[in-house]
N, C-alpha and C. Protein backbone atom coordinates (compact mmCIF):
# COMPACT_ATOMS: atom_id res chain seq x y z
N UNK A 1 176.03 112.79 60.20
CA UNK A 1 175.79 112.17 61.48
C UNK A 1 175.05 113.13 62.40
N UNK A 2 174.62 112.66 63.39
CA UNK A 2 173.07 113.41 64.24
C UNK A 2 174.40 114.14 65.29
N UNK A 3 174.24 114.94 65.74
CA UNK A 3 174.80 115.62 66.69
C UNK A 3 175.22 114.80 67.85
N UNK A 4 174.03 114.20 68.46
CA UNK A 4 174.21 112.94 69.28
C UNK A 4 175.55 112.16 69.58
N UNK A 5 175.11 111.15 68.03
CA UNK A 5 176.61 110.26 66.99
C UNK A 5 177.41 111.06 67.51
N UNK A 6 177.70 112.44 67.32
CA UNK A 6 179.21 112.87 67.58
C UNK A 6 179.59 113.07 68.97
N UNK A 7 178.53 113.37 70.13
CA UNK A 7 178.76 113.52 71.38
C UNK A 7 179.16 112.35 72.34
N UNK A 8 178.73 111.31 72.01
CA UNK A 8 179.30 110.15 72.05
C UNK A 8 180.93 109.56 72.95
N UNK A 9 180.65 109.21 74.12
CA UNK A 9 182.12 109.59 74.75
C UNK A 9 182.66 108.22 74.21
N UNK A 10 183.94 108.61 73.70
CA UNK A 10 185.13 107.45 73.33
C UNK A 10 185.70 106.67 73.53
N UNK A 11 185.82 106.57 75.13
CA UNK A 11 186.45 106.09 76.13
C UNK A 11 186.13 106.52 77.21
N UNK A 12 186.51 105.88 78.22
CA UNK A 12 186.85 106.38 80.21
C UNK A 12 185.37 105.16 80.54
N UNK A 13 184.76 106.09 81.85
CA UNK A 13 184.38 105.73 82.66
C UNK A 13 182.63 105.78 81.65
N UNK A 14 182.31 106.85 81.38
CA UNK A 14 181.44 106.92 80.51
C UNK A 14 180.61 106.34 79.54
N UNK A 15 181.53 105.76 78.68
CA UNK A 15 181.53 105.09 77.49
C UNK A 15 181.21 103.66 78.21
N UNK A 16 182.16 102.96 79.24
CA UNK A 16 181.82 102.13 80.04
C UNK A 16 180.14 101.72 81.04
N UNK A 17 180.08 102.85 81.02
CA UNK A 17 178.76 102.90 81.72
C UNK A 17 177.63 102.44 80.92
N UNK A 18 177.49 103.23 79.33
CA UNK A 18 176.45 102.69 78.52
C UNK A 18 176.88 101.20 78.45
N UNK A 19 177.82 100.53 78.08
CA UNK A 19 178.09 99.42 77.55
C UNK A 19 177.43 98.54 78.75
N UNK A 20 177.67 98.57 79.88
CA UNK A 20 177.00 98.11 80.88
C UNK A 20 175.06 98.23 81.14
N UNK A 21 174.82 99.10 79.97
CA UNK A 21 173.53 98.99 79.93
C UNK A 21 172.97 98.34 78.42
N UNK A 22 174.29 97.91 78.30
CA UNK A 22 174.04 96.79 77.10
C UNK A 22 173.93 97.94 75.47
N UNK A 23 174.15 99.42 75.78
CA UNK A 23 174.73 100.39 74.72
C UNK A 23 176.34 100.18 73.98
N UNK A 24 176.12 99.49 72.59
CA UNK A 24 177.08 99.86 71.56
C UNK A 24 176.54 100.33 70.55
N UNK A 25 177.76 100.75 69.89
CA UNK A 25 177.22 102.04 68.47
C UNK A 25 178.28 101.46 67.64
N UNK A 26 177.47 100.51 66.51
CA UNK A 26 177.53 100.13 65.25
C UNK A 26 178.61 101.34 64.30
N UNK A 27 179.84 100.94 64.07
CA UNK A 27 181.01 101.90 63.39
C UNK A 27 179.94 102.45 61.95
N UNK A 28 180.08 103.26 61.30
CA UNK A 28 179.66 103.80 60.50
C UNK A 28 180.01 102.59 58.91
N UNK A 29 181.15 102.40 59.09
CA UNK A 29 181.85 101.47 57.76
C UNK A 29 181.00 100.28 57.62
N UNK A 30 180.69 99.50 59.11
CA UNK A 30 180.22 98.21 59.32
C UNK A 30 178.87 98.39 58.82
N UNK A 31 177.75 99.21 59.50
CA UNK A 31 176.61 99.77 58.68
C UNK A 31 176.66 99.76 57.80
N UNK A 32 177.54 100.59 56.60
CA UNK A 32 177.40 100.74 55.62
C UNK A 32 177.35 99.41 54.38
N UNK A 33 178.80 98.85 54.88
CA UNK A 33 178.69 97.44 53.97
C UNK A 33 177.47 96.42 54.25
N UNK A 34 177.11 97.07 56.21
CA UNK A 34 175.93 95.73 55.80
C UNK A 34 174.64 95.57 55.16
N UNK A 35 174.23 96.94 54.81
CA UNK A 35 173.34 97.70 54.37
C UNK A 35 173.70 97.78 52.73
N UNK A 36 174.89 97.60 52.11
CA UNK A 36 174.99 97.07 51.33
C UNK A 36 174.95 96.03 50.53
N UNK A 37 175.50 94.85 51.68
CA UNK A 37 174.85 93.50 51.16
C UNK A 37 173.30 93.64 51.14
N UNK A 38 172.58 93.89 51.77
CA UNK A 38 171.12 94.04 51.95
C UNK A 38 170.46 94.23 50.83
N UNK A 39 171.00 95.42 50.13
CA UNK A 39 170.74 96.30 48.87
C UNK A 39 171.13 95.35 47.68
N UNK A 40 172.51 94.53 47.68
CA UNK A 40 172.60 93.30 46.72
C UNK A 40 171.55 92.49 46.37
N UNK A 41 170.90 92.08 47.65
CA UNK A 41 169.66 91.24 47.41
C UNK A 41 168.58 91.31 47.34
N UNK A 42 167.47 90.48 47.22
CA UNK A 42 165.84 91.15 47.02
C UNK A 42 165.29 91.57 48.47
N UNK A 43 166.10 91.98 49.19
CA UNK A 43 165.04 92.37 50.43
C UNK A 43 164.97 93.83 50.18
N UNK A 44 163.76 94.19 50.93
CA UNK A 44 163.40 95.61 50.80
C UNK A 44 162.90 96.47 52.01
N UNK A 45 163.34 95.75 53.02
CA UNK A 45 163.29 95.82 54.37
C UNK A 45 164.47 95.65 55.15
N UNK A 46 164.34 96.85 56.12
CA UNK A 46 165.54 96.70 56.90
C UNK A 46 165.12 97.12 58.36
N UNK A 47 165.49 95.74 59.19
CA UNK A 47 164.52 96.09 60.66
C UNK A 47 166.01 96.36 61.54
N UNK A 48 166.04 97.36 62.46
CA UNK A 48 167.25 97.49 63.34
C UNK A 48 166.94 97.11 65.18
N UNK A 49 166.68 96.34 65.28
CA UNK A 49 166.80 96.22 66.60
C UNK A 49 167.07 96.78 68.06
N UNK A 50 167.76 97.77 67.45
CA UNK A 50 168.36 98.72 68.64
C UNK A 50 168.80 99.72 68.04
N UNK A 51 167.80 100.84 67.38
CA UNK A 51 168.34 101.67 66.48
C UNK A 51 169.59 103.06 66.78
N UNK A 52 169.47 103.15 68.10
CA UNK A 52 170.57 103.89 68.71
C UNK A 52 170.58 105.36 67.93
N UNK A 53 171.77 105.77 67.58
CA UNK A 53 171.87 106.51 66.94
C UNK A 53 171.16 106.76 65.39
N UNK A 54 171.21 105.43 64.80
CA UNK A 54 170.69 105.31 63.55
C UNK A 54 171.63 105.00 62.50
N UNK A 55 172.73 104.57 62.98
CA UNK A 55 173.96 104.11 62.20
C UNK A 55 173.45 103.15 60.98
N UNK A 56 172.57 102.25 61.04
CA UNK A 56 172.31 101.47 60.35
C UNK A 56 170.94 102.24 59.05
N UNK A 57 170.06 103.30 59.84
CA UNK A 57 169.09 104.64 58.45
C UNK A 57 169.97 105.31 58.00
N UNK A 58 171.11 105.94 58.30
CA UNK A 58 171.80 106.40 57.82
C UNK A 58 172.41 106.46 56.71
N UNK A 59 173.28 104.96 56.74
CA UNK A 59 173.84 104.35 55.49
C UNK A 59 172.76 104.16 54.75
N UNK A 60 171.82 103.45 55.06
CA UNK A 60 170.35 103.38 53.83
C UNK A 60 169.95 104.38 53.56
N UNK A 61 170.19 105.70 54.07
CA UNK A 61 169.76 106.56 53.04
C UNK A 61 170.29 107.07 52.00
N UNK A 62 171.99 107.26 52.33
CA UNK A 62 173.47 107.38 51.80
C UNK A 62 173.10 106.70 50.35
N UNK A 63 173.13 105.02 50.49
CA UNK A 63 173.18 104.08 49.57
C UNK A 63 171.92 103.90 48.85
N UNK A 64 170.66 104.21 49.42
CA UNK A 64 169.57 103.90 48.59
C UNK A 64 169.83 105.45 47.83
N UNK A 65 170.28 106.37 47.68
CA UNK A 65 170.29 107.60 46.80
C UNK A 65 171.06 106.99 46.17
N UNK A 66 172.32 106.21 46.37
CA UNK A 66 172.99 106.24 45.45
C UNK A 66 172.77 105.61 44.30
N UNK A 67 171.92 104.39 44.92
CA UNK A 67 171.85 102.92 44.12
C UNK A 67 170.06 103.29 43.26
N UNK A 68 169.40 104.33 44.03
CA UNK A 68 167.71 104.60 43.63
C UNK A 68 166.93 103.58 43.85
N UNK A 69 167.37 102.04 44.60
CA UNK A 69 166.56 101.47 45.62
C UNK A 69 166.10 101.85 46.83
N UNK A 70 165.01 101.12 46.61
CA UNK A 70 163.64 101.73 48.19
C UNK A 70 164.15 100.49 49.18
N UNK A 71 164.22 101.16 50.53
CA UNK A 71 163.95 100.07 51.39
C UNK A 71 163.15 100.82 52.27
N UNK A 72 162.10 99.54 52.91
CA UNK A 72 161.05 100.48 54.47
C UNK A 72 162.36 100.30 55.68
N UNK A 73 162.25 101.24 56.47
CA UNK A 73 163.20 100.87 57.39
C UNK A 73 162.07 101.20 58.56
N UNK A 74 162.46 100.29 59.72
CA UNK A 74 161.59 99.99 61.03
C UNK A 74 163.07 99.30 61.55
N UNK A 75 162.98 100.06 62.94
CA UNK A 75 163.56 99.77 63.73
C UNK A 75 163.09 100.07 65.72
N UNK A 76 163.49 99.42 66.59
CA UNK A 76 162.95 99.68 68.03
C UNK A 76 164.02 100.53 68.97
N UNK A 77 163.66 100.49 69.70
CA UNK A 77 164.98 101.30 70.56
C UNK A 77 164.15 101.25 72.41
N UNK A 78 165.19 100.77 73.22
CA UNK A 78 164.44 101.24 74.48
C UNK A 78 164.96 102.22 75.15
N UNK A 79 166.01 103.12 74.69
CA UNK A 79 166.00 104.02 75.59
C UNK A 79 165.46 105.04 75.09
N UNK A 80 164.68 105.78 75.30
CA UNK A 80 163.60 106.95 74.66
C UNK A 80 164.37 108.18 74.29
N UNK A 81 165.87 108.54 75.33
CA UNK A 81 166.54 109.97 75.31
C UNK A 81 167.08 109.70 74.16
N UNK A 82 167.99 108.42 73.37
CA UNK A 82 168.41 108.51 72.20
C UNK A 82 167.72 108.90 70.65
N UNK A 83 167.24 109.17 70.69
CA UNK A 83 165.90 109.11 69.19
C UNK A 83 165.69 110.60 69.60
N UNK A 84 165.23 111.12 70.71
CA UNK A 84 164.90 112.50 70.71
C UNK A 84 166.16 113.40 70.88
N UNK A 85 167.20 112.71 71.74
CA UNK A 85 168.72 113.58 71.74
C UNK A 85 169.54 113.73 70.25
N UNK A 86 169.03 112.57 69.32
CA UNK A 86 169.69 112.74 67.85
C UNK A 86 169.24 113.23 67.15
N UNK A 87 167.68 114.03 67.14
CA UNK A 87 167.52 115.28 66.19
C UNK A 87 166.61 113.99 65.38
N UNK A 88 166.70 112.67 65.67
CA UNK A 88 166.41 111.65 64.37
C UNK A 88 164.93 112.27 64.17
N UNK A 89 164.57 112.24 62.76
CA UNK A 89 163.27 112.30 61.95
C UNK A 89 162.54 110.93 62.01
N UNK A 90 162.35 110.38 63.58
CA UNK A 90 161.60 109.42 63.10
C UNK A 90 160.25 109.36 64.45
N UNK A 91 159.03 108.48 64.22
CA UNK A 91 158.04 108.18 64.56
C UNK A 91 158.26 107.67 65.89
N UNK A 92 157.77 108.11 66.93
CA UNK A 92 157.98 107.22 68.37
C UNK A 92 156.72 106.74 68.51
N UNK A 93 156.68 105.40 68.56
CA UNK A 93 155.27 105.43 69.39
C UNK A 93 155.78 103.54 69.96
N UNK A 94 154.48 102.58 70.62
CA UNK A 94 155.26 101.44 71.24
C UNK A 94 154.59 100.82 69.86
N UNK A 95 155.30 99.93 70.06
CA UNK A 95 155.32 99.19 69.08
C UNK A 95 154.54 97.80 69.10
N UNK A 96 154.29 97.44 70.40
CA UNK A 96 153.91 96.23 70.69
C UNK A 96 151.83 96.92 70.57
N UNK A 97 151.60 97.93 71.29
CA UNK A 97 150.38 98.41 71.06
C UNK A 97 149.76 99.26 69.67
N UNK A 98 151.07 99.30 68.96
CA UNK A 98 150.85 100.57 67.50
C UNK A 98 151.80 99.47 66.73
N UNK A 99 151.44 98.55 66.54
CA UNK A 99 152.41 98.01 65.37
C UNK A 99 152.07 98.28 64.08
């Protein structure tokens, strides 16, 4: 997990605050199985909507080593500090002008 993932407040006033900006973080387990069904079937794409932490690349990377299926993963995110505060290895750019 990204450093981020773990800084993550648990509770209080905090935790409350993101949720009010419409911030939840996908449990690690839930990712995983759903990213599993995924991998059951012929898709080979996995788009995340709100990639946050990355709970959902994560497990696909976990499970595609395990299983030696490819998936492309693309996902968006609007708050910009998350993607650069998690260390994540991934591409920023907009998406609507760089698709």
């Amino acid at each position: 997990m990204s450093e981020f993932y773990q800084t993550l407040p648990a509770a209080g006033p905090k935790r409350e605050a993101l949720r009010q900006k419409g911030q939840f973080w996908t449990p690690d387990w839930v990712a995983e199985a759903m990213v599993g069904y995924l991998l059951a079937g012929d898709s080979h794409t996995l788009f995340d909507p709100a990639v946050g932490a990355g709970a959902f690349f994560q497990a696909a990377s976990r499970l595609t080593k395990q299983t030696n299926k490819k998936l492309v993963l693309t996902g968006t995110e609007i708050d910009e500090q998350i993607p650069i505060n998690s260390n994540a290895n991934v591409q920023i750019r907009d998406f609507v002008l760089d698709p």
